[in-house]
C-alpha atoms as a PDB file:
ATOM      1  CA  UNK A   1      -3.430  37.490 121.973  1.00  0.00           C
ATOM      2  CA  UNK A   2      -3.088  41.212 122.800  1.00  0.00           C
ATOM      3  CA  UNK A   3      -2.751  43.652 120.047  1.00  0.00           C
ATOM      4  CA  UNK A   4       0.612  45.510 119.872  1.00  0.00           C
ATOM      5  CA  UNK A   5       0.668  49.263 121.045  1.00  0.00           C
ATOM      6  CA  UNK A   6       0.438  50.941 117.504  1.00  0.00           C
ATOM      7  CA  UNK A   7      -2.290  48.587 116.680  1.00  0.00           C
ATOM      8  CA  UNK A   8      -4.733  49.433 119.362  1.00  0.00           C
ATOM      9  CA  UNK A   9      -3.766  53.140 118.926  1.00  0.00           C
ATOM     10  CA  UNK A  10      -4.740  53.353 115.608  1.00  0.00           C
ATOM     11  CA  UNK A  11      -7.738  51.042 116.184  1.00  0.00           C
ATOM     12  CA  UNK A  12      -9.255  53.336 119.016  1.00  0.00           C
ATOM     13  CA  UNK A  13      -9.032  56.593 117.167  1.00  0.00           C
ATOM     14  CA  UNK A  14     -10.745  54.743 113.845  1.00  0.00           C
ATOM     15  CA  UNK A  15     -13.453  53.972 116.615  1.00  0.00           C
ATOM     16  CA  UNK A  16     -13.540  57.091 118.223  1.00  0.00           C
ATOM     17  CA  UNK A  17     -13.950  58.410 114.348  1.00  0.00           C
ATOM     18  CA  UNK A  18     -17.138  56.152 113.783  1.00  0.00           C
ATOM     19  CA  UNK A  19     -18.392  57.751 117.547  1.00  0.00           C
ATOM     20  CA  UNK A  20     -17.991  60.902 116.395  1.00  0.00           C
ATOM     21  CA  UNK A  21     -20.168  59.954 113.187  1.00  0.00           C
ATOM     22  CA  UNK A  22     -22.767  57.879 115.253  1.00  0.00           C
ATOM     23  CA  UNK A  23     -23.390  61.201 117.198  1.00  0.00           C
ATOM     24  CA  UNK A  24     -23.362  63.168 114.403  1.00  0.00           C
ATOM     25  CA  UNK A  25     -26.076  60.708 112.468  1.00  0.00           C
ATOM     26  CA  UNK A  26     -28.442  60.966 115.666  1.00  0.00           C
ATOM     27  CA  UNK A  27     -27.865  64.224 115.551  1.00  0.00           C
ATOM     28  CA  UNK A  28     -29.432  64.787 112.410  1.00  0.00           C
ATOM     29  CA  UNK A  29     -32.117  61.881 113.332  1.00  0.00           C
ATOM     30  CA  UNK A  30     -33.307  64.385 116.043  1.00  0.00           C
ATOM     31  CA  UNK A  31     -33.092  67.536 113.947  1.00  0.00           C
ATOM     32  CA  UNK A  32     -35.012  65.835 110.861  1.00  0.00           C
ATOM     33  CA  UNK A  33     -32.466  65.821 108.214  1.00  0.00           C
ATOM     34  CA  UNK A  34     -33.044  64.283 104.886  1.00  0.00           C
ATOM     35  CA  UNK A  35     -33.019  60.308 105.292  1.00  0.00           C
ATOM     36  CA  UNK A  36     -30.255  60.476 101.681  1.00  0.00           C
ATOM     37  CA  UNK A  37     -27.885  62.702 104.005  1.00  0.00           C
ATOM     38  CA  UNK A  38     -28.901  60.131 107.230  1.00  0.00           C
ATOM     39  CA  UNK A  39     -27.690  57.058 104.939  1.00  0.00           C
ATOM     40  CA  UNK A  40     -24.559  58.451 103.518  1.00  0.00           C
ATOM     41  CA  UNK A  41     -23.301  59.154 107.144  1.00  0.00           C
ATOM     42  CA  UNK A  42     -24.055  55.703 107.774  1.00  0.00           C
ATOM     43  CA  UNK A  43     -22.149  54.140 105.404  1.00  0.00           C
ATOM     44  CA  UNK A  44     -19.680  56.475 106.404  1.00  0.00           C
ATOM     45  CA  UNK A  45     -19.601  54.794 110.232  1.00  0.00           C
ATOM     46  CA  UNK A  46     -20.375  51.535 108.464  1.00  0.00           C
ATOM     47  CA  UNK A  47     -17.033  51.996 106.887  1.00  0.00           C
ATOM     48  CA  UNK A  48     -15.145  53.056 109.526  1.00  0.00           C
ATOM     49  CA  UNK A  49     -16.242  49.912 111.777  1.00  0.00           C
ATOM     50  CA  UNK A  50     -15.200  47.775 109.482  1.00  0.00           C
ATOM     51  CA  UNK A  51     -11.632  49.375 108.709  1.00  0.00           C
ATOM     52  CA  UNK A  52     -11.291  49.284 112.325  1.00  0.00           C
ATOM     53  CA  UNK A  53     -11.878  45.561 112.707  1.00  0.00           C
ATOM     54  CA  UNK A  54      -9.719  44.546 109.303  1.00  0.00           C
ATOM     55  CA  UNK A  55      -7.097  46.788 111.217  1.00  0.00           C
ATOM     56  CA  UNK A  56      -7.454  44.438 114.236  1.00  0.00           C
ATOM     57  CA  UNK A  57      -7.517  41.148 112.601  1.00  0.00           C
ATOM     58  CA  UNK A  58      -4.515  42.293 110.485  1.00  0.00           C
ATOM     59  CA  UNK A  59      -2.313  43.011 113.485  1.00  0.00           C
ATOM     60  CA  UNK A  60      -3.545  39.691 114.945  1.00  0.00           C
ATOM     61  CA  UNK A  61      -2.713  37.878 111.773  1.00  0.00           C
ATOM     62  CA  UNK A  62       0.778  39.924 111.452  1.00  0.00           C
ATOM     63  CA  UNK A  63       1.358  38.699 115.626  1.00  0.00           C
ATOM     64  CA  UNK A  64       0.349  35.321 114.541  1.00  0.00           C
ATOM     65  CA  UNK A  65       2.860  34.999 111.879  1.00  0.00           C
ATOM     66  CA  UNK A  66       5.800  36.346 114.028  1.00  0.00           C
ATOM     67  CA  UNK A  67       5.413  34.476 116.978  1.00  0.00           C
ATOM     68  CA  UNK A  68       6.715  30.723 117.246  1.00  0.00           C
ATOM     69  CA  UNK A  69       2.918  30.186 118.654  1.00  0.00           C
ATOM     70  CA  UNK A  70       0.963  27.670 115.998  1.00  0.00           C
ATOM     71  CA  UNK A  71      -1.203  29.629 114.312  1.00  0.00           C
ATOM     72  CA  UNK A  72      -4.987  28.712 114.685  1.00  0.00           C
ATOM     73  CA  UNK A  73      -6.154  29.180 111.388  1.00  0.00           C
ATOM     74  CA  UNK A  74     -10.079  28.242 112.206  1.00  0.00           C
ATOM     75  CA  UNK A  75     -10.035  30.864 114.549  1.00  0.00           C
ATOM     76  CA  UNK A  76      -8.458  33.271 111.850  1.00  0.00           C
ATOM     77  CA  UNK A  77     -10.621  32.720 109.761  1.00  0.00           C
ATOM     78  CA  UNK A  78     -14.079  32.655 112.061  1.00  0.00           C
ATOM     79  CA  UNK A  79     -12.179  36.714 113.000  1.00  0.00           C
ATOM     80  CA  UNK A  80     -12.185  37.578 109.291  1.00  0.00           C
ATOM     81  CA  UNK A  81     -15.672  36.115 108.334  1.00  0.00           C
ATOM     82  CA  UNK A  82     -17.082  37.514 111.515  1.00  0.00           C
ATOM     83  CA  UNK A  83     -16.273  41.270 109.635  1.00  0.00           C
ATOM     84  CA  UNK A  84     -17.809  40.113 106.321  1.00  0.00           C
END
């Protein structure tokens, strides 16, 4: 199933958020910063990943339901535990 134009738009720039983070958190890896300040910004991306991937699964879910396509539910839910 392909995701829907407004899905994968707002799934690319939540990922190209949590890029922008990971570069930031090596960033501060290779300047020394305080490992509290390196953990918060990791949680941060950790966050964003995942709000990236519920996003996906979501749209899948919402395709799912629309179409006149069976829906697989197995494979629904091996896509949702796969984010847990």
């Amino acid at each position: 199933m392909k995701l829907d134009d407004d899905a994968a738009r707002s799934a690319i720039t939540r990922l190209r958020r949590a890029e922008g983070q990971i570069a930031g958190v090596i960033r501060m890896l290779e300047t020394g910063r305080d490992c509290k300040d390196v953990v918060t910004q990791l949680a941060a991306v950790s966050r964003a990943l995942d709000k990236a991937g519920f996003s996906i699964v979501a749209s899948g879910l919402k395709q799912c339901l629309v179409s006149e396509d069976e829906i697989d539910v197995a494979q629904m839910e091996k896509l949702f535990l796969s984010l847990a």
